[in-house]
N, C-alpha and C. Protein backbone atom coordinates (compact mmCIF):
# COMPACT_ATOMS: atom_id res chain seq x y z
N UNK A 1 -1.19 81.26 134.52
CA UNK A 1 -0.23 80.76 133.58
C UNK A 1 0.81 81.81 133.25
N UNK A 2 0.73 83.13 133.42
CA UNK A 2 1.31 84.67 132.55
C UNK A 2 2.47 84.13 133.79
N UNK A 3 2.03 84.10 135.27
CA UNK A 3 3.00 83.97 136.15
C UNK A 3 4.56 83.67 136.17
N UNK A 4 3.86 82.21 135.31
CA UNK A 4 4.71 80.78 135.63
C UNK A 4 5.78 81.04 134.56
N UNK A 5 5.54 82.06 133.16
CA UNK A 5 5.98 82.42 131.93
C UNK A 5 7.00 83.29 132.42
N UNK A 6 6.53 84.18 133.18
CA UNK A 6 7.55 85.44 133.52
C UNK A 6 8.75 85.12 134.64
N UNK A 7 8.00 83.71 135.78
CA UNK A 7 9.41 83.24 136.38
C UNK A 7 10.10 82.33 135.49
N UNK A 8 9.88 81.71 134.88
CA UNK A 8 10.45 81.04 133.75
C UNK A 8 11.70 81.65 132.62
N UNK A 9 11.03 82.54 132.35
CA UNK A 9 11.83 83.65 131.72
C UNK A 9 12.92 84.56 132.07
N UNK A 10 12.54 84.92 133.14
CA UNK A 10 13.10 85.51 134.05
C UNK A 10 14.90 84.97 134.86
N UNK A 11 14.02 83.28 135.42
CA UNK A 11 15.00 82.36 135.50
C UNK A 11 16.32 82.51 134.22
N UNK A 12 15.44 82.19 133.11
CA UNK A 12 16.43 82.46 131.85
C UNK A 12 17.19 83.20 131.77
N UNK A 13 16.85 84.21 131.77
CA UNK A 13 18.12 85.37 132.03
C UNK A 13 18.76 85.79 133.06
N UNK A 14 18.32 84.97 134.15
CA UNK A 14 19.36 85.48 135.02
C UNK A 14 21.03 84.87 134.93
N UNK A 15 20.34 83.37 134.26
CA UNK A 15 21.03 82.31 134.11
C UNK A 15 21.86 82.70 133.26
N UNK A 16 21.82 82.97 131.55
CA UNK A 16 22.41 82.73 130.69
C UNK A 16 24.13 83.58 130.77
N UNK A 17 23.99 84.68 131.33
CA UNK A 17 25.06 85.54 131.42
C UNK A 17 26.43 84.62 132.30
N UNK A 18 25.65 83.62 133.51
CA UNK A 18 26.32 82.36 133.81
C UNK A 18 27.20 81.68 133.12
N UNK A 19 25.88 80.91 132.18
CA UNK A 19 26.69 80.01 131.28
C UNK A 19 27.61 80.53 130.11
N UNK A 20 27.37 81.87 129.47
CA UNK A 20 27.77 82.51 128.78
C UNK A 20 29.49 82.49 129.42
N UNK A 21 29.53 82.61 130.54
CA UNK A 21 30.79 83.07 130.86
C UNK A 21 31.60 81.57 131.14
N UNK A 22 30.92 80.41 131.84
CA UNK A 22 31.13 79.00 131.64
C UNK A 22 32.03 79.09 130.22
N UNK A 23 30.92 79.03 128.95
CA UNK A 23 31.38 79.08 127.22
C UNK A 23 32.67 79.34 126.94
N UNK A 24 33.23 80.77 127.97
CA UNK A 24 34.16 81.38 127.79
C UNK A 24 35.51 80.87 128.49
N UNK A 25 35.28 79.85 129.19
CA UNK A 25 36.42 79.69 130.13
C UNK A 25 36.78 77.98 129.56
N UNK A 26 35.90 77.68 128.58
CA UNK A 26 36.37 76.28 128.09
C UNK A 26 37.59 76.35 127.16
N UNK A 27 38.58 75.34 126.85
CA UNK A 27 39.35 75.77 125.92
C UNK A 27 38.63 75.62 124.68
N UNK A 28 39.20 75.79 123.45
CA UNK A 28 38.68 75.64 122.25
C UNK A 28 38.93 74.63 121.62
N UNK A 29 40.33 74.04 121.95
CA UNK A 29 40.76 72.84 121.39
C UNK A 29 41.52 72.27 122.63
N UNK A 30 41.50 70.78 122.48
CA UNK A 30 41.64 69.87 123.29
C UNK A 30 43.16 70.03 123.28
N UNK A 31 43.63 70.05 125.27
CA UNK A 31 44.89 70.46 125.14
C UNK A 31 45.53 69.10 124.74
N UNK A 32 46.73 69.05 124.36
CA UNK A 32 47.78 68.21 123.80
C UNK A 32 49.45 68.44 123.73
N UNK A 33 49.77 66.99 123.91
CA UNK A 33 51.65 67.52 123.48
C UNK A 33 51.60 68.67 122.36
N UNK A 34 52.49 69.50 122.49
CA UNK A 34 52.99 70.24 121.47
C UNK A 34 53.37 69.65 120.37
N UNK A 35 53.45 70.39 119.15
CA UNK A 35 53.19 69.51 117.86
C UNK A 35 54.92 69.72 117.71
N UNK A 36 55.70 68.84 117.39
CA UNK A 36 57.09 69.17 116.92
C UNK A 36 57.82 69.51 115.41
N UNK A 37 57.79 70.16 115.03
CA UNK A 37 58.33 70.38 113.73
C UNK A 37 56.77 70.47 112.78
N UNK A 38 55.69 71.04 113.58
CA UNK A 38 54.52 71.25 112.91
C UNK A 38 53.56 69.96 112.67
N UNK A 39 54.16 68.83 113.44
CA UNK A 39 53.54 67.67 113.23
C UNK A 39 53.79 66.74 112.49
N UNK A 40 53.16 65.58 112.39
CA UNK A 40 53.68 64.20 111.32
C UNK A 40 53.35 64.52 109.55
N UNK A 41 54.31 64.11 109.14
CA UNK A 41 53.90 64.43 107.35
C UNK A 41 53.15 63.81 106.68
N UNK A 42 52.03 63.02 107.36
CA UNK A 42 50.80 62.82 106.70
C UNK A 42 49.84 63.18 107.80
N UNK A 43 48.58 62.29 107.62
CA UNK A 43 47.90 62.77 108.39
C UNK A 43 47.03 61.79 109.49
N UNK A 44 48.42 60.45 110.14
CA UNK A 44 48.73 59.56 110.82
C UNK A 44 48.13 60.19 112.44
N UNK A 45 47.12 59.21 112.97
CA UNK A 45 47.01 60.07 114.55
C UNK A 45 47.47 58.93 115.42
N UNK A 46 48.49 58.19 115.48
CA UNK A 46 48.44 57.06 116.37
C UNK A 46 49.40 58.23 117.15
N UNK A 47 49.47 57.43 118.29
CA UNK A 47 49.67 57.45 119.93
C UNK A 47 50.46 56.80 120.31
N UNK A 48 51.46 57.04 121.44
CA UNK A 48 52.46 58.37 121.00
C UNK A 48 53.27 58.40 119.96
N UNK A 49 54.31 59.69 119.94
CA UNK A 49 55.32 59.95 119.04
C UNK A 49 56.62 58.42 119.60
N UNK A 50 56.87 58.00 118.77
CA UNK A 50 57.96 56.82 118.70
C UNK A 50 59.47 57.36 118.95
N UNK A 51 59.80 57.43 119.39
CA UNK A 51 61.89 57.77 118.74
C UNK A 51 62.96 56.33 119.04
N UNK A 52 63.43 57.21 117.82
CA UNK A 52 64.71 55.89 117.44
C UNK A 52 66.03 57.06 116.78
N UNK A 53 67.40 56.12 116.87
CA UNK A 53 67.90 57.07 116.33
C UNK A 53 68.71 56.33 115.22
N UNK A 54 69.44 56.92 114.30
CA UNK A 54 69.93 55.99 112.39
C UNK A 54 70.61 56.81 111.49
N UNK A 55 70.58 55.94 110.78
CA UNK A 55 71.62 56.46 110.07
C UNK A 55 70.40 56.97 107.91
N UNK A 56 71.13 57.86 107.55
CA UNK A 56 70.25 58.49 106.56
C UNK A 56 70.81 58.04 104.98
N UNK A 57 70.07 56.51 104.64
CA UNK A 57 70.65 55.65 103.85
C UNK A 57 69.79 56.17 102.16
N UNK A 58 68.82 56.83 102.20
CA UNK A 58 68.28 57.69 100.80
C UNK A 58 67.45 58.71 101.32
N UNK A 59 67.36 59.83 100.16
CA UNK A 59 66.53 60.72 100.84
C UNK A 59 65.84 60.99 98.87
N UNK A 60 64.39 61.17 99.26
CA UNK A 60 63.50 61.49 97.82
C UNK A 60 63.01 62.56 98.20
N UNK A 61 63.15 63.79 97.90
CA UNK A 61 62.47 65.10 98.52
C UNK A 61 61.12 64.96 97.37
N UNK A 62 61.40 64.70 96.35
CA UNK A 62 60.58 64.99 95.37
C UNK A 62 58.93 64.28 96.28
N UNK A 63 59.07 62.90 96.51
CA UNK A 63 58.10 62.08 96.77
C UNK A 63 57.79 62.32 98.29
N UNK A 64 58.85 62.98 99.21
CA UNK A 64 58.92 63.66 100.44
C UNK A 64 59.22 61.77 101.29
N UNK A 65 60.11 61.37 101.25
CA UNK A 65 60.31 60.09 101.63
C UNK A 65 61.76 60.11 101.85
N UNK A 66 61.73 59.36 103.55
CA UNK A 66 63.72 59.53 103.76
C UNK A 66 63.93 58.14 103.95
N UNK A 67 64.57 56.99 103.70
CA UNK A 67 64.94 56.06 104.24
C UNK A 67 66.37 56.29 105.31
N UNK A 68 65.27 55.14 106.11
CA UNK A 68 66.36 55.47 107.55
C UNK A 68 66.96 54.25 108.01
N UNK A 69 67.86 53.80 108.29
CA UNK A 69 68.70 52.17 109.09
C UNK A 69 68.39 52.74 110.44
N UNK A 70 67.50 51.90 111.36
CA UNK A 70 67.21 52.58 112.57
C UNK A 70 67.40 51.46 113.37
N UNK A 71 67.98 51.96 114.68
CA UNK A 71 67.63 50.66 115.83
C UNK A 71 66.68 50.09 116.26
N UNK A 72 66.52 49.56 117.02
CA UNK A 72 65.17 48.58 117.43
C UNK A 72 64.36 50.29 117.83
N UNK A 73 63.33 49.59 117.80
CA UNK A 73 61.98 50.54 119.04
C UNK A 73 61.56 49.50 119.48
N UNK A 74 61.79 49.31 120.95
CA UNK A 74 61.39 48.18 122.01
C UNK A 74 59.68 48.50 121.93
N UNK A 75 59.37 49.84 121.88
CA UNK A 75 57.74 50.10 122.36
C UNK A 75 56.90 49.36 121.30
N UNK A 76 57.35 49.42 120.07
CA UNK A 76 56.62 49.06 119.04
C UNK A 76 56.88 47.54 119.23
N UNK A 77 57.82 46.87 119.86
CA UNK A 77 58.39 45.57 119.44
C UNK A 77 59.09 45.72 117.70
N UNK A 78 59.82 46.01 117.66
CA UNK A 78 60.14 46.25 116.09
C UNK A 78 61.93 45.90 116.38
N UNK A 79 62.22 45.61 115.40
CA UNK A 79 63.66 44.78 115.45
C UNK A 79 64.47 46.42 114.81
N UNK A 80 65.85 46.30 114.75
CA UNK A 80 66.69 47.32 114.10
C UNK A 80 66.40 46.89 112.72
N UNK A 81 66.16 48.32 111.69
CA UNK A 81 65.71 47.71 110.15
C UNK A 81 66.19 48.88 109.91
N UNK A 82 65.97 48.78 108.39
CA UNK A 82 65.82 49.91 107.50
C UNK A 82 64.64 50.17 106.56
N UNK A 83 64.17 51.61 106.70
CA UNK A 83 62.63 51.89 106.22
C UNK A 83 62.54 53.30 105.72
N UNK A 84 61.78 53.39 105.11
CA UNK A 84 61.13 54.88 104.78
C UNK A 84 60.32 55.50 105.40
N UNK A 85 60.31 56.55 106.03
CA UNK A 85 59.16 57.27 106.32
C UNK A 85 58.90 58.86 105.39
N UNK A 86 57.50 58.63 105.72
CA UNK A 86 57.54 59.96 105.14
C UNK A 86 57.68 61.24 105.56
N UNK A 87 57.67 62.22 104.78
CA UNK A 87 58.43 63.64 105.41
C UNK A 87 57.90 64.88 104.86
N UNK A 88 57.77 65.86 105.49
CA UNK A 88 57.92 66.96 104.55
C UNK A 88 59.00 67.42 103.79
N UNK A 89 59.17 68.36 102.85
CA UNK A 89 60.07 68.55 102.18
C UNK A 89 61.04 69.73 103.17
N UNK A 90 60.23 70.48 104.33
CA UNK A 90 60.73 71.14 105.03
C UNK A 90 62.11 70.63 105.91
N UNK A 91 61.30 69.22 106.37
CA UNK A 91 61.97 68.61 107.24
C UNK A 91 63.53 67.54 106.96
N UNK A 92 62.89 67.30 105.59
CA UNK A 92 64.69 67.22 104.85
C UNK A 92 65.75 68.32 104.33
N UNK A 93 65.23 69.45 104.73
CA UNK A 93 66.08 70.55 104.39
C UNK A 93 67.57 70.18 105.38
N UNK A 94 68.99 70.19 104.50
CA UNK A 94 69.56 70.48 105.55
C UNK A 94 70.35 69.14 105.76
N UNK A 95 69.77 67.87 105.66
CA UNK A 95 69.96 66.35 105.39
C UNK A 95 70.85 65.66 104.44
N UNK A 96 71.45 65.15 104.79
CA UNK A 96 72.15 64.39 103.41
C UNK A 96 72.14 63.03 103.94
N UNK A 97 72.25 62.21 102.68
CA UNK A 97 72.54 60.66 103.31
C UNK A 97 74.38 60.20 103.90
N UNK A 98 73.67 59.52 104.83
CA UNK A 98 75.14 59.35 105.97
C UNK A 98 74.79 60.01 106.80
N UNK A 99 73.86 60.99 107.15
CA UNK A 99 73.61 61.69 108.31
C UNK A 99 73.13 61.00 109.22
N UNK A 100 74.14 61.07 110.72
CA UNK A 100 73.30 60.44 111.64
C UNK A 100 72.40 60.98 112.22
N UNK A 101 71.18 60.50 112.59
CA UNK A 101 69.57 61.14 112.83
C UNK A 101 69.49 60.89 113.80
N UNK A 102 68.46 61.42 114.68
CA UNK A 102 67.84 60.94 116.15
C UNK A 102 65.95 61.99 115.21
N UNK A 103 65.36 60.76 115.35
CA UNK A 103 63.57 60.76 114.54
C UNK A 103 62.50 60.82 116.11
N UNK A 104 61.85 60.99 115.65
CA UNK A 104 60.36 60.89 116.25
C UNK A 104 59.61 60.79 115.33
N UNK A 105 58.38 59.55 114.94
CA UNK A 105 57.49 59.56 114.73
C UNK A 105 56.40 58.86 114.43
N UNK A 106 55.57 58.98 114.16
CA UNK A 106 54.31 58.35 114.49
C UNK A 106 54.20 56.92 112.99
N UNK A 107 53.48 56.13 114.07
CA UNK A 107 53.41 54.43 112.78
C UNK A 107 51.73 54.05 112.69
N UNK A 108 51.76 53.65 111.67
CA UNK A 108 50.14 53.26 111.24
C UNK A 108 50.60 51.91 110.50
N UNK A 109 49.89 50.85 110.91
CA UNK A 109 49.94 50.19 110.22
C UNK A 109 51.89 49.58 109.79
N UNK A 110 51.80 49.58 108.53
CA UNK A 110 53.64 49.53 107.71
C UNK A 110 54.02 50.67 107.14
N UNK A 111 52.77 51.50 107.86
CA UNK A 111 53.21 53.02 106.79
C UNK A 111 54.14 53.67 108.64
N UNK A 112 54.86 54.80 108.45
CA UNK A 112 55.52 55.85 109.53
C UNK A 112 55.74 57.15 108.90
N UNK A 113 55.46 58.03 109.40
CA UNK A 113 55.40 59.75 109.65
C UNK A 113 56.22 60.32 110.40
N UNK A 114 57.09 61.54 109.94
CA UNK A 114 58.32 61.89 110.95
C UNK A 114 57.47 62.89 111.43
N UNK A 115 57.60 62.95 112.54
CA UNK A 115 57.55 64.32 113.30
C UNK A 115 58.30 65.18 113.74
N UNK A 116 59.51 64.37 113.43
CA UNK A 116 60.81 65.24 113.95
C UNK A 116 61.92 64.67 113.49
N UNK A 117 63.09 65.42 113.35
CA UNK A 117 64.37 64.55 112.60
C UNK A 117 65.40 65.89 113.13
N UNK A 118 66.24 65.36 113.56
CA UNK A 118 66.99 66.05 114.09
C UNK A 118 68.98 65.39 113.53
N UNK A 119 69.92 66.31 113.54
CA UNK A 119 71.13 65.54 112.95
C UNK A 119 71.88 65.11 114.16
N UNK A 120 72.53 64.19 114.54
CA UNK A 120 72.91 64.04 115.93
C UNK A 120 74.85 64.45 115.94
């Protein structure tokens, strides 16, 4: 039985320095698009980022909320409207209403998250 313990063991360590180095070559986090402007301003994970581009009809920094008059998004099926999404306060820096926008971002539901806002 002492035998069967010591190839057993043995096996073990020859092994582990293996997998050890396997451990090392995995990433840590699952690769992904790059996050744009640090990501969406809540904490929305739908798939993919959306873009549309509009016009900047209110902006609430306080509540972090921009209303936007945007064209259709064919992907979503969604008609040209006007809506709010939400924002960081970072990402309205810089913004005024009347600004024309070109957006990216992510929709849940009737709620939307900018990921990006750019002035065109």
């Amino acid at each position: 039985m002492k035998p069967l313990h010591c190839v057993t063991l043995s096996s073990l360590l020859l092994l582990a320095p293996t997998v050890l180095a396997q451990d090392l070559l995995k990433p840590t986090a699952p690769a992904g698009s790059p996050d744009v402007d640090a990501g969406p301003a809540t904490e929305m994970v739908s798939e993919p980022v959306m873009r549309a581009s509009g016009t900047i009809e209110a902006l609430d920094r306080e509540r972090g909320v921009v209303t936007i008059a945007h064209g259709p998004v064919p992907a979503l099926k969604w008609p040209a409207s006007t809506m709010e999404f939400q924002a960081r306060r970072e990402q309205l820096e810089g913004l005024a209403v009347g600004d024309e926008v070109r957006i990216g971002f992510q929709s849940e539901g009737d709620e939307a998250a900018l990921v990006s806002i750019e002035k065109r």
